[in-house]
Protein backbone atom coordinates (compact mmCIF):
# COMPACT_ATOMS: atom_id res chain seq x y z
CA UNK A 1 127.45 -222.17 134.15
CA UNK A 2 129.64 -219.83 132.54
CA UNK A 3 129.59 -222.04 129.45
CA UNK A 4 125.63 -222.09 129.30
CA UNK A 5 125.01 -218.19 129.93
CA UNK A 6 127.31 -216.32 127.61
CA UNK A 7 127.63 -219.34 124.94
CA UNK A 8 131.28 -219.01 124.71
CA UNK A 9 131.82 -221.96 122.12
CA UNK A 10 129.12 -221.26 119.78
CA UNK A 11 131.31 -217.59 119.79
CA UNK A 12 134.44 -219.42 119.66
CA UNK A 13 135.52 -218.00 122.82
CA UNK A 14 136.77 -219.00 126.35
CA UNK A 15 136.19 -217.99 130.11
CA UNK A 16 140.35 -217.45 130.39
CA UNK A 17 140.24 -215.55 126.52
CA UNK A 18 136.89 -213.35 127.83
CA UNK A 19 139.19 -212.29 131.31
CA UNK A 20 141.92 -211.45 129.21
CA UNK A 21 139.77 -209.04 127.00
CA UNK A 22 137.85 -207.90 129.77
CA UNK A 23 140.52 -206.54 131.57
CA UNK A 24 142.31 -205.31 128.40
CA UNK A 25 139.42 -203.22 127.78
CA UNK A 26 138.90 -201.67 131.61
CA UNK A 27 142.46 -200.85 130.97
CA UNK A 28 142.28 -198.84 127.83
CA UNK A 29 139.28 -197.35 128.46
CA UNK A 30 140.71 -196.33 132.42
CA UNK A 31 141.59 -192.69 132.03
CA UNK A 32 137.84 -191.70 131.54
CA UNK A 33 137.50 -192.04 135.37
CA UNK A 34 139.72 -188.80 135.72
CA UNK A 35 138.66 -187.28 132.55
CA UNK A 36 135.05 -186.75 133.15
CA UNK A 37 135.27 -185.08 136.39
CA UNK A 38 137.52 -182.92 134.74
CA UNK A 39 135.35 -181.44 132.03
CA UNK A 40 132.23 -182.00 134.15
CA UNK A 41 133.40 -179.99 137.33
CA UNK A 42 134.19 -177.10 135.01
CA UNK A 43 130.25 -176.50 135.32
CA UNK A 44 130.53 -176.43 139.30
CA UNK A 45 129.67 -179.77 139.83
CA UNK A 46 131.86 -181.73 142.51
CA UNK A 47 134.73 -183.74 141.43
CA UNK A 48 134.52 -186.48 143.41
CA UNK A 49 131.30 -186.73 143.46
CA UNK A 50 131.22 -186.96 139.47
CA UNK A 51 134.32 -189.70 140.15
CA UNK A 52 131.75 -191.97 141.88
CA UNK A 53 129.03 -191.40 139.62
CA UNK A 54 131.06 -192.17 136.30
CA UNK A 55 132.54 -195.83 137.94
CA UNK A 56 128.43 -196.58 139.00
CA UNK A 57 127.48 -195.48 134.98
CA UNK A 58 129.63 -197.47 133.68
CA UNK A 59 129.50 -200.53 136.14
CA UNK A 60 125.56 -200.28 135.91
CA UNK A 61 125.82 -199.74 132.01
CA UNK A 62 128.22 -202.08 130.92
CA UNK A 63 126.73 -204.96 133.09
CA UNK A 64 123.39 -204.40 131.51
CA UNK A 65 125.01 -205.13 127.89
CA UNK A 66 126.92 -208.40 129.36
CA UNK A 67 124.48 -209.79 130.73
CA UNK A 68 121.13 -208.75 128.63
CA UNK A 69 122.49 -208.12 125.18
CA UNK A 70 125.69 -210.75 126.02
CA UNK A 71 127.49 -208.01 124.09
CA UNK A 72 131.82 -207.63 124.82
CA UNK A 73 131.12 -204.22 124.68
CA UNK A 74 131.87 -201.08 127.63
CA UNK A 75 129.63 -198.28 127.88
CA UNK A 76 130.94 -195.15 129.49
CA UNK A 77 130.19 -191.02 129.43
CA UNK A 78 130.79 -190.12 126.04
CA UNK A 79 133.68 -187.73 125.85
CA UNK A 80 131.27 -185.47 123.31
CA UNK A 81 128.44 -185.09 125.40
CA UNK A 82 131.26 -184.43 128.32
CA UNK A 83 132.04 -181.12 126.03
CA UNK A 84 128.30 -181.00 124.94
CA UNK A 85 127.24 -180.97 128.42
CA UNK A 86 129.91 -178.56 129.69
CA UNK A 87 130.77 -175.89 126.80
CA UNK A 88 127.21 -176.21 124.99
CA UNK A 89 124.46 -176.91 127.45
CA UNK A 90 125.93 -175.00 130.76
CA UNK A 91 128.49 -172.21 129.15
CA UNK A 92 126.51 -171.58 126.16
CA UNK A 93 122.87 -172.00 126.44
CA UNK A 94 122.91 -170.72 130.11
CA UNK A 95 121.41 -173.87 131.83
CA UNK A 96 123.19 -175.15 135.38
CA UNK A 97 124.80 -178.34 135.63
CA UNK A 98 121.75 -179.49 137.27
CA UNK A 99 119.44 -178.53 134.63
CA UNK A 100 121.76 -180.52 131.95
CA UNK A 101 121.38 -183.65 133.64
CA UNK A 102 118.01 -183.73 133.89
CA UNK A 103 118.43 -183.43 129.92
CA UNK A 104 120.68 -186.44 130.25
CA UNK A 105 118.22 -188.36 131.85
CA UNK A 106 115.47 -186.95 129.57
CA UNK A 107 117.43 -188.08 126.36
CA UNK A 108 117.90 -191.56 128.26
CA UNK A 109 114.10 -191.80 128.67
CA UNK A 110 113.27 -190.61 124.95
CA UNK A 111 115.64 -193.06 123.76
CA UNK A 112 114.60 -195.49 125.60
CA UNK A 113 110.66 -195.11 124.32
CA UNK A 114 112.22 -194.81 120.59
CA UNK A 115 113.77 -197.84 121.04
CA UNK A 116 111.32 -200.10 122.11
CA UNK A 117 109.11 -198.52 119.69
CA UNK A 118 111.80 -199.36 116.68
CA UNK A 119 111.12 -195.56 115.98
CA UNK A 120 115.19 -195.19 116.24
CA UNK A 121 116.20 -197.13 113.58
CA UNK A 122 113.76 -195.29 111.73
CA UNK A 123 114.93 -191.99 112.53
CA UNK A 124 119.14 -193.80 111.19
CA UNK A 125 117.65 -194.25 107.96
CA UNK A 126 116.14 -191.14 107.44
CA UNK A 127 119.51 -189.61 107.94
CA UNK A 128 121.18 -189.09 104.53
CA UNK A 129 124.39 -191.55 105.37
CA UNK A 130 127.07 -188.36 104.22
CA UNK A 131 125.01 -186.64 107.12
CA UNK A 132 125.80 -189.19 109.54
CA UNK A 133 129.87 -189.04 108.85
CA UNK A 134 130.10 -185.48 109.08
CA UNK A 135 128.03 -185.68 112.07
CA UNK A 136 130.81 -188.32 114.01
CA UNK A 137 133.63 -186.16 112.13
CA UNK A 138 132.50 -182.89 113.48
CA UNK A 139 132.26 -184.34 117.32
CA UNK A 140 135.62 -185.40 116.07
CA UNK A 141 136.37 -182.11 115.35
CA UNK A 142 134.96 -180.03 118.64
CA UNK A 143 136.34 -182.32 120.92
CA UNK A 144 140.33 -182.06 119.21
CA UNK A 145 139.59 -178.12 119.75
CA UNK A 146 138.39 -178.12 123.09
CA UNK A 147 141.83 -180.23 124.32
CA UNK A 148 143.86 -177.78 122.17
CA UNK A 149 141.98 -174.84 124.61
CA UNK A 150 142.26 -176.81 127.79
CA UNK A 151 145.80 -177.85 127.06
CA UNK A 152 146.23 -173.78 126.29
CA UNK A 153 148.08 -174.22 122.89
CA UNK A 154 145.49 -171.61 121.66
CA UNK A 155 145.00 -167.72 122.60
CA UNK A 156 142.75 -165.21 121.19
CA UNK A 157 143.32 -161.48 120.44
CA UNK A 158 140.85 -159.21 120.83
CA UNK A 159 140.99 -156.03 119.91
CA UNK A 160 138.90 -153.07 121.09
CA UNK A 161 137.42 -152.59 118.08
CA UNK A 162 136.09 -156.11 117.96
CA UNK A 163 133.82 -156.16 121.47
CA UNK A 164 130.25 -156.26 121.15
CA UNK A 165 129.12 -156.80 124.76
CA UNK A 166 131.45 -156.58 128.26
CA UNK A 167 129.50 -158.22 131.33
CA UNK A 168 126.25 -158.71 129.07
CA UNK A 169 126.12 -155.25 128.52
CA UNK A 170 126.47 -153.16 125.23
CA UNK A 171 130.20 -152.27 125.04
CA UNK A 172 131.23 -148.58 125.41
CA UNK A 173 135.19 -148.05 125.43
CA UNK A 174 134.73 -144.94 127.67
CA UNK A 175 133.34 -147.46 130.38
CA UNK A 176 135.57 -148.74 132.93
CA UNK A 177 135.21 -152.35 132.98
CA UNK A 178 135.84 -153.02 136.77
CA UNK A 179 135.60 -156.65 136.96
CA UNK A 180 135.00 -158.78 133.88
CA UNK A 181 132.36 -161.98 134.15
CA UNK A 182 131.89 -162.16 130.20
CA UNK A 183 132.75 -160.14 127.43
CA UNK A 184 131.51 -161.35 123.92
CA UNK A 185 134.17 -160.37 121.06
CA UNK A 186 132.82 -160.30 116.83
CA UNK A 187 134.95 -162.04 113.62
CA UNK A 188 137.72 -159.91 114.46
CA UNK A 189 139.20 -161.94 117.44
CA UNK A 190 141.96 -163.49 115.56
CA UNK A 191 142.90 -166.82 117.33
CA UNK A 192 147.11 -167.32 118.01
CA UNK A 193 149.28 -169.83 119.24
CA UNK A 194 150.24 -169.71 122.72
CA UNK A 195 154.00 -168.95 124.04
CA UNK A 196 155.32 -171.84 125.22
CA UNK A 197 157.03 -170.42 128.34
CA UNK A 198 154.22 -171.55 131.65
CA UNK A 199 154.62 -174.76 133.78
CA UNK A 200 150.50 -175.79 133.07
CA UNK A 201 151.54 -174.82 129.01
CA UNK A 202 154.49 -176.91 128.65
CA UNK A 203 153.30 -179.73 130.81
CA UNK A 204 150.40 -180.22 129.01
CA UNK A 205 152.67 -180.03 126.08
CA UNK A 206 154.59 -182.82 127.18
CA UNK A 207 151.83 -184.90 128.18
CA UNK A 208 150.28 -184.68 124.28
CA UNK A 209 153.95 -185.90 123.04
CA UNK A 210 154.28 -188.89 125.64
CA UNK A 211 150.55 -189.82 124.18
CA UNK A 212 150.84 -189.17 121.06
CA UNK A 213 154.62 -192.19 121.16
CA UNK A 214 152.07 -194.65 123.49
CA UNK A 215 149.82 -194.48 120.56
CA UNK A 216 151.62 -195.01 117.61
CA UNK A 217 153.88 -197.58 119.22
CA UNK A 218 150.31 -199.14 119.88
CA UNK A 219 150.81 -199.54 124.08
CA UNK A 220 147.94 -201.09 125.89
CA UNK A 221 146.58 -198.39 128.23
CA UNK A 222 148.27 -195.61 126.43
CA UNK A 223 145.34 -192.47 127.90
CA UNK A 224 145.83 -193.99 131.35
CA UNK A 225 149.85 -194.59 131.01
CA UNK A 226 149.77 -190.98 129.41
CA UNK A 227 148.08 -189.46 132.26
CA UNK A 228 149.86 -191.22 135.39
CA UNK A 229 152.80 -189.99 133.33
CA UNK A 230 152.40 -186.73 133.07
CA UNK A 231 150.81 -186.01 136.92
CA UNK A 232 154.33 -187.58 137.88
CA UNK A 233 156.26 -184.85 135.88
CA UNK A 234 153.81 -182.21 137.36
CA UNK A 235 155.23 -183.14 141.03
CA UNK A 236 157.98 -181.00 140.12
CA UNK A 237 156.98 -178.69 137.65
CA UNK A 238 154.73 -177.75 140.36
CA UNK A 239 151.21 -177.91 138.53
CA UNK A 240 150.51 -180.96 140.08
CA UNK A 241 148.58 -180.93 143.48
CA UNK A 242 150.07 -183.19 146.01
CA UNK A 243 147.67 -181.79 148.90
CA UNK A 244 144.94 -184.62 149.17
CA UNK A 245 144.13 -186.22 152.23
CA UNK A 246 143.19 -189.51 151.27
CA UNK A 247 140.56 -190.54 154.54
CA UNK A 248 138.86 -187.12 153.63
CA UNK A 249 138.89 -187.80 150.14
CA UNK A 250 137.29 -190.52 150.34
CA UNK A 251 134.51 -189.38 152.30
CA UNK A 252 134.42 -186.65 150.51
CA UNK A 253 133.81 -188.65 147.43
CA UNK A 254 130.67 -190.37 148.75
CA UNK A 255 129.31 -186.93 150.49
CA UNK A 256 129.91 -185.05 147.12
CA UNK A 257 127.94 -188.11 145.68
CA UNK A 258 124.91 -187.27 147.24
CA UNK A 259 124.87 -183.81 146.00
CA UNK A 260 124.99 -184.70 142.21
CA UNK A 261 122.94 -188.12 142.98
CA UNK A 262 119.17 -187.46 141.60
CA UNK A 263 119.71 -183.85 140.97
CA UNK A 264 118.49 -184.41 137.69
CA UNK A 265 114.94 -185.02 138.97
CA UNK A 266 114.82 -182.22 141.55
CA UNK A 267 113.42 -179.36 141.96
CA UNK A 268 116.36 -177.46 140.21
CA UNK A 269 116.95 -180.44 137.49
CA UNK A 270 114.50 -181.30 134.97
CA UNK A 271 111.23 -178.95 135.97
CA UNK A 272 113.09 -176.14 136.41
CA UNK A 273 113.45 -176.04 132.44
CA UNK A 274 110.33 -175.47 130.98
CA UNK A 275 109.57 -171.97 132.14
CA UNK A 276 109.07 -170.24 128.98
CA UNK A 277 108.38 -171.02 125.09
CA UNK A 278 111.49 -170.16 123.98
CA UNK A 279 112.81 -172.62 126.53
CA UNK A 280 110.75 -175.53 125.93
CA UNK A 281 111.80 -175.44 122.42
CA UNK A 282 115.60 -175.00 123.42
CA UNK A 283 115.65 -177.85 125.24
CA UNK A 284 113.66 -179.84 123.16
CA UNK A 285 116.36 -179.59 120.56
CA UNK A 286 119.36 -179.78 122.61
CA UNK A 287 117.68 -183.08 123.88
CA UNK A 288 117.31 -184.15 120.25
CA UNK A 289 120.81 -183.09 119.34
CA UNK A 290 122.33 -185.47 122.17
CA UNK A 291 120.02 -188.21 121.11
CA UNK A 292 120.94 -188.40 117.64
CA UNK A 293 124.37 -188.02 118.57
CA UNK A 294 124.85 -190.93 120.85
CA UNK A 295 122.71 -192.75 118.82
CA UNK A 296 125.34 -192.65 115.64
CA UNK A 297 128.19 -193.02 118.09
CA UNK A 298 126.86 -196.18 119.46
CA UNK A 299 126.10 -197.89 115.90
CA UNK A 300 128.84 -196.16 114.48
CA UNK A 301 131.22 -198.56 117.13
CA UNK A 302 128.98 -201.38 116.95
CA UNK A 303 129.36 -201.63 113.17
CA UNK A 304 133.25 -200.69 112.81
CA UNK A 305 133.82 -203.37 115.53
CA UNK A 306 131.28 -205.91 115.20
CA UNK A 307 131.09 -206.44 111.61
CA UNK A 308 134.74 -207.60 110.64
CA UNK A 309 134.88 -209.81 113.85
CA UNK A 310 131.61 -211.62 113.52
CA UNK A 311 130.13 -210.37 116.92
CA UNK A 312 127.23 -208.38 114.80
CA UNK A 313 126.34 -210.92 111.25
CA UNK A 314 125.00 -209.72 108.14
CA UNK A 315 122.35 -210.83 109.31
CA UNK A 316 122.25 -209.37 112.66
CA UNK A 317 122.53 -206.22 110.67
CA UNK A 318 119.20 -206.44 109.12
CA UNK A 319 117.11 -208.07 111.60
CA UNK A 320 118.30 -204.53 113.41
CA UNK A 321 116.69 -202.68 109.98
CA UNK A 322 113.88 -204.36 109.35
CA UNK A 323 112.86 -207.25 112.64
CA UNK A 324 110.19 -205.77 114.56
CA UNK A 325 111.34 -207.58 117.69
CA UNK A 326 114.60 -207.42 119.66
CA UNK A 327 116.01 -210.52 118.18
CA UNK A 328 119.34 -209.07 116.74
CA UNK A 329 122.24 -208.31 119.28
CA UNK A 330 122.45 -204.69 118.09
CA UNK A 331 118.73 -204.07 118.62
CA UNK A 332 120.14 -205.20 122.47
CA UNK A 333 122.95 -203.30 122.81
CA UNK A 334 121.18 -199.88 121.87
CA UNK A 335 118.74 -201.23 124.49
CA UNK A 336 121.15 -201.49 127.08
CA UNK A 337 123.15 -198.04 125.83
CA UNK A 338 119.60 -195.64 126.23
CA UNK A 339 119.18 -197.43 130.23
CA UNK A 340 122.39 -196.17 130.45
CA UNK A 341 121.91 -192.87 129.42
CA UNK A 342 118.92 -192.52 131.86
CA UNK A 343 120.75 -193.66 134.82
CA UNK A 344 123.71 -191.64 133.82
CA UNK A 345 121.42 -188.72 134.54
CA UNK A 346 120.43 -190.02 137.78
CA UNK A 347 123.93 -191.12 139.33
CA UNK A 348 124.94 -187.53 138.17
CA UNK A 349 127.07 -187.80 135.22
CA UNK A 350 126.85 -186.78 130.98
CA UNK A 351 125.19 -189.20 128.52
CA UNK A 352 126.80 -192.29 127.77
CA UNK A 353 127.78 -194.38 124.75
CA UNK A 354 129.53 -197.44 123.46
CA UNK A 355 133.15 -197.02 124.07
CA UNK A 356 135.51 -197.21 121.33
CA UNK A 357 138.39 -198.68 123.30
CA UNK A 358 136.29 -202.14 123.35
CA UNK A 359 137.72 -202.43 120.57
CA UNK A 360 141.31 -203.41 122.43
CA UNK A 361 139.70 -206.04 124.16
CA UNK A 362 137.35 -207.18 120.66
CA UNK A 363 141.06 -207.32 118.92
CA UNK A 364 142.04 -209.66 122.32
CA UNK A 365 139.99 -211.88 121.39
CA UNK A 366 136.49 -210.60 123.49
CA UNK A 367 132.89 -211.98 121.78
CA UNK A 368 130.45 -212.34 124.74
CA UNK A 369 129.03 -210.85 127.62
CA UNK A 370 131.62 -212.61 129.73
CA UNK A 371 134.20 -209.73 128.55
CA UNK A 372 132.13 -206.88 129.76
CA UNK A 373 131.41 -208.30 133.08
CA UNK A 374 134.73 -208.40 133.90
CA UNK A 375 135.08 -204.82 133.04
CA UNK A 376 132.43 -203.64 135.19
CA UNK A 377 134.41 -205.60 138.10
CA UNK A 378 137.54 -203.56 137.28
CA UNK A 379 135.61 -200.37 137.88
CA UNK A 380 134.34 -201.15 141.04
CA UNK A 381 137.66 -201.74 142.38
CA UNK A 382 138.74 -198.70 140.42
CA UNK A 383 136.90 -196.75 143.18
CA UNK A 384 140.44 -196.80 145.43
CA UNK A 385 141.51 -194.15 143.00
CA UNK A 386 139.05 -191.70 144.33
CA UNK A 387 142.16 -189.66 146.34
CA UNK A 388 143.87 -189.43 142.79
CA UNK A 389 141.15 -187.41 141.01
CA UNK A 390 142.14 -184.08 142.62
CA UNK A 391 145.69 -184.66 142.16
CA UNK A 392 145.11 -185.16 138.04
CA UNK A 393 145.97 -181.70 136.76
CA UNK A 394 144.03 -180.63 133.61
CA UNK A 395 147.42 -180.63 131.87
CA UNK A 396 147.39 -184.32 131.89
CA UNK A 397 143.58 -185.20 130.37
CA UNK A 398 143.63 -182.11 127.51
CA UNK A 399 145.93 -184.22 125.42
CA UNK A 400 143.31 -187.20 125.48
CA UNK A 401 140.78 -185.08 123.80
CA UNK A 402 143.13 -183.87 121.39
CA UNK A 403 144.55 -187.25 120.41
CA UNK A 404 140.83 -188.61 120.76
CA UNK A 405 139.55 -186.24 118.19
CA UNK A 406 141.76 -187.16 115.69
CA UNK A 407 141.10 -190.67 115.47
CA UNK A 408 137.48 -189.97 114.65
CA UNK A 409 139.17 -187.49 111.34
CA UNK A 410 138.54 -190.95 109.55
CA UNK A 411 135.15 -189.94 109.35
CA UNK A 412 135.64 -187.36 107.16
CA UNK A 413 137.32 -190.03 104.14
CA UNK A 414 134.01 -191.61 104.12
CA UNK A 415 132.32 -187.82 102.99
CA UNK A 416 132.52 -187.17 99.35
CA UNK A 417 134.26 -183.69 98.81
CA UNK A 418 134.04 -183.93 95.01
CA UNK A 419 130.45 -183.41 95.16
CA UNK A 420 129.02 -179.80 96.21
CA UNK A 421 125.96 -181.50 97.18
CA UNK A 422 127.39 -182.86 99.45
CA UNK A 423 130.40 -180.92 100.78
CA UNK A 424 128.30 -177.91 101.53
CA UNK A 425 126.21 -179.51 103.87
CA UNK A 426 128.38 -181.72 105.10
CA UNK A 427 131.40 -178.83 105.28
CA UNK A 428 129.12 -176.71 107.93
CA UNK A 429 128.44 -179.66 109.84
CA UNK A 430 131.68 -180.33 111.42
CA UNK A 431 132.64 -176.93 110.81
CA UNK A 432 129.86 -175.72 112.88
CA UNK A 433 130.60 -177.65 115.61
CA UNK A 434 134.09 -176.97 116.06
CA UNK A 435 133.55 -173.31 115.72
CA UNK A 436 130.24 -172.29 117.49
CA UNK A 437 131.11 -174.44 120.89
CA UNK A 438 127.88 -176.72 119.94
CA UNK A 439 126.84 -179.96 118.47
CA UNK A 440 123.36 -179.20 118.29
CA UNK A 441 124.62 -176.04 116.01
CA UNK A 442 126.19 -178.00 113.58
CA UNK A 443 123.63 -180.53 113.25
CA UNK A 444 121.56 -177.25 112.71
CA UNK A 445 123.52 -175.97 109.75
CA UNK A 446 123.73 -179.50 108.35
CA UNK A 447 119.98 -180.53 107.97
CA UNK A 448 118.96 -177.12 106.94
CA UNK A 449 121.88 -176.82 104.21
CA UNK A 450 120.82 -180.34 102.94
CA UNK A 451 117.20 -179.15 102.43
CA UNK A 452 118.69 -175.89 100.90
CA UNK A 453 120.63 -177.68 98.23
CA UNK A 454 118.26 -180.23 97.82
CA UNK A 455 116.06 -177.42 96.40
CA UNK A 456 118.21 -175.75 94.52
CA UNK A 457 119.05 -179.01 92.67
CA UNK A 458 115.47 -179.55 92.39
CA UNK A 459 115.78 -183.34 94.46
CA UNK A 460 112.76 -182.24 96.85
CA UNK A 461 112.13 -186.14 96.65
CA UNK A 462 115.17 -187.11 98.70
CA UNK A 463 114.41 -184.79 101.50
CA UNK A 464 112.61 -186.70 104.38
CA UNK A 465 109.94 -186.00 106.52
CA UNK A 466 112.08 -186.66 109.37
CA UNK A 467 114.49 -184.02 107.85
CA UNK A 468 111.91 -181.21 107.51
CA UNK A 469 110.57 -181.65 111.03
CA UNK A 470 114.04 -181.32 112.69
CA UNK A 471 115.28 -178.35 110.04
CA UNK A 472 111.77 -176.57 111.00
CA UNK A 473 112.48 -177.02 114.78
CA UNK A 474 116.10 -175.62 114.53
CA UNK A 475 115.08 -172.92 112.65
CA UNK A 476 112.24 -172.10 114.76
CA UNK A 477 114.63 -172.31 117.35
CA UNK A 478 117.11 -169.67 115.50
CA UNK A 479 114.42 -167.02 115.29
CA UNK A 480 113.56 -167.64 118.77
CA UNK A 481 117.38 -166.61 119.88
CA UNK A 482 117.12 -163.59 117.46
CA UNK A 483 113.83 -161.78 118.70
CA UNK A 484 115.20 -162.73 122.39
């Protein structure tokens, strides 16, 4: 039965080859179980309520691309929408948790009509293909500086002289402050490197140099060894929290579940967005911004995976380009990756995507459906490990994102720097993103730089229409934020 379903000769392949990849994959891919209720309760959402949602996104997501797309692939929050979510949607543009996943499930639901309508492979080649490696080297980028923050290797000093606003309010240095919610700082902040001399500091510290030996000496599970690790050595450094109860936790898990559980589409979710103008626009972009994000991450894998191991032919490749049907395994797996999304949004939890770390169980030997189904059943069982996600200090997960971050650097090899064209463009892309706490930004500065030199250089012809509509929109979107 096996045999018949996932085809495993005609992939060269074997039920016992397809467990072992299966749960080589669930392994390496573990840690994001404690790592997304990590970045996503910054935001105020519950913990272990976000625990339970990310095993039911993943189980949900990963079985629809075994078993529909018979794809050996994982799908999982992405760990840059977990920051886009958390530092861009809720801390910078001002919407609450709840509002941001009713953009996850919005993006899911766009994606999903864009993909049926073959309007998405469209929209991949209208992006210039420099574009689309700054874009994965900048998410790169943002995510290596947001561990550096968490892991608090990095400190800012600001100087008097340097604050524009102090609780949202015009700054007067003859004002006593009283208690400070927010105080927004100009170019002067200078950023520092932190003394090494707290328990969270140098824990954290240790936990990026026990990853960063797993790695290189290429151990199998090295995020989840790396953060089992480093709780341990936070028993006694006291930063790890060994108060759990672990019958409460686990009710606690599937109570907390109920809270984030179809927030998205309540009263406070989705139509609590589009209040005002200004708004509508605002979230129109941030939804496009997540879109076209995911949507490069998940071909992005799919092609640096798929290609050299036969899983995606040549001719897979451009049935994807040019079929009108949904004939060609990728065309399936981008299917399966936007029903994610949507339901990602509705258990509660930040826009998913193709993980990378399928790769571990691709390079074991993984080519069918087979693999991913076996994956999914690791995560169910994972769900023992609810009493463990309050325990997890942030100490421990900061040096994923760091390590992480690098690894997608090799993006920025593929960009070529000799040519102002594009470097310029390219350059504020990832720079953009790091730097102003946003994807959507540096998309933003990207497209409209493109169109800028473009001009200049007189190449008005190699400017799409797809181009001008999104520069338009962010800029629209830019003057917007200026009169308001």
């Amino acid at each position: 039965m096996l045999e018949k379903f996932f085809k495993l000769s005609e992939n060269n392949t074997s039920v016992r080859t397809e467990i072992t990849a299966g749960l080589t994959t669930f392994i390496a891919m573990g840690y994001i179980i404690f790592l997304n209720p990590s970045v996503l309760s910054m935001t105020g959402m519950p913990s272990q309520g976000v625990f339970l949602a990310t095993i039911l996104t993943i189980v949900t997501g990963t079985l629809i691309t075994g078993l529909f797309a018979n794809l050996p692939y994982a799908i999982g929050p992405s760990i840059g929408m977990q920051a886009m979510f958390t530092y861009t949607i809720v801390f910078g543009l001002g919407f609450t948790w709840q509002q941001a996943l009713g953009m996850v499930f919005l993006v899911g639901l766009v994606d999903v009509v864009i993909t049926l309508t073959k309007l998405r492979a469209s929209i991949v080649k209208a992006i210039p293909v420099q574009l689309k490696h700054a874009i994965a080297a900048g998410i790169g980028l943002f995510i290596a500086y947001i561990g550096l923050k968490n892991a608090g290797f990095i400190n800012f000093i600001v100087g008097g002289e340097n604050i524009e606003t102090l609780n949202n309010h015009a700054f007067n240095p003859a004002d006593k402050a009283g208690q400070i919610n927010t105080l927004l700082a100009n170019g002067g902040t200078t950023p520092t490197l932190a003394n090494f001399n707290t328990a969270p500091v140098l824990l954290a510290l240790l936990g990026f140099l026990i990853l960063v030996v797993l790695v290189i000496k290429n151990v199998r599970g090295a995020y989840l060894l790396s953060v089992l690790i480093t709780t341990v050595i936070g028993i006694p450094m006291g930063v790890t929290n060994l108060h759990v109860d672990i019958a409460n936790s686990f009710s606690m898990t599937f109570h907390d579940f109920q809270t984030v559980f179809g927030a998205a589409l309540g009263k406070d979710g989705l139509w609590s967005m589009f209040t005002t103008p200004k708004q509508i626009l605002v979230v129109i972009l941030t939804v496009f911004s997540m879109g076209l994000s995911g949507l490069f991450d998940a071909i992005g894998t799919f092609i640096g995976t798929g290609m050299t191991t036969g899983i995606f032919s040549k001719k897979d490749q451009k049935e994807f380009e040019e079929g009108k049907g949904f004939k060609s395994k990728m065309d399936r797996g981008l299917v399966a990756d936007t029903f994610a999304t949507m339901l990602a949004g509705m258990y509660g939890s930040s826009n998913t995507t193709t993980f990378i770390e399928s790769a571990a169980g691709i390079n074991a030997g993984g080519r069918t459906g087979l693999t991913s189904v076996v994956v999914a059943i690791g995560f169910i069982f994972s769900i023992v490990a609810a009493p463990l996600v309050g325990v997890v200090p942030s100490a421990a997960t900061a040096p994923i994102l760091i390590v992480v971050g690098i690894s997608m650097m090799n993006e920025f090899k593929a960009i070529d720097w000799n040519d102002i064209e594009v470097a310029i463009p390219a350059f504020f892309t990832s720079a953009f993103m790091a730097l102003s706490y946003s994807i959507s930004y540096g998309i933003a500065a990207g497209f409209i730089l493109f169109i800028v030199v473009k001009l200049a250089r007189h190449k008005r012809h190699e400017i799409t229409p797809v181009l001008w509509v999104i520069a338009l929109l962010f800029m629209l979107n830019f003057v917007a934020m200026a009169i308001g």
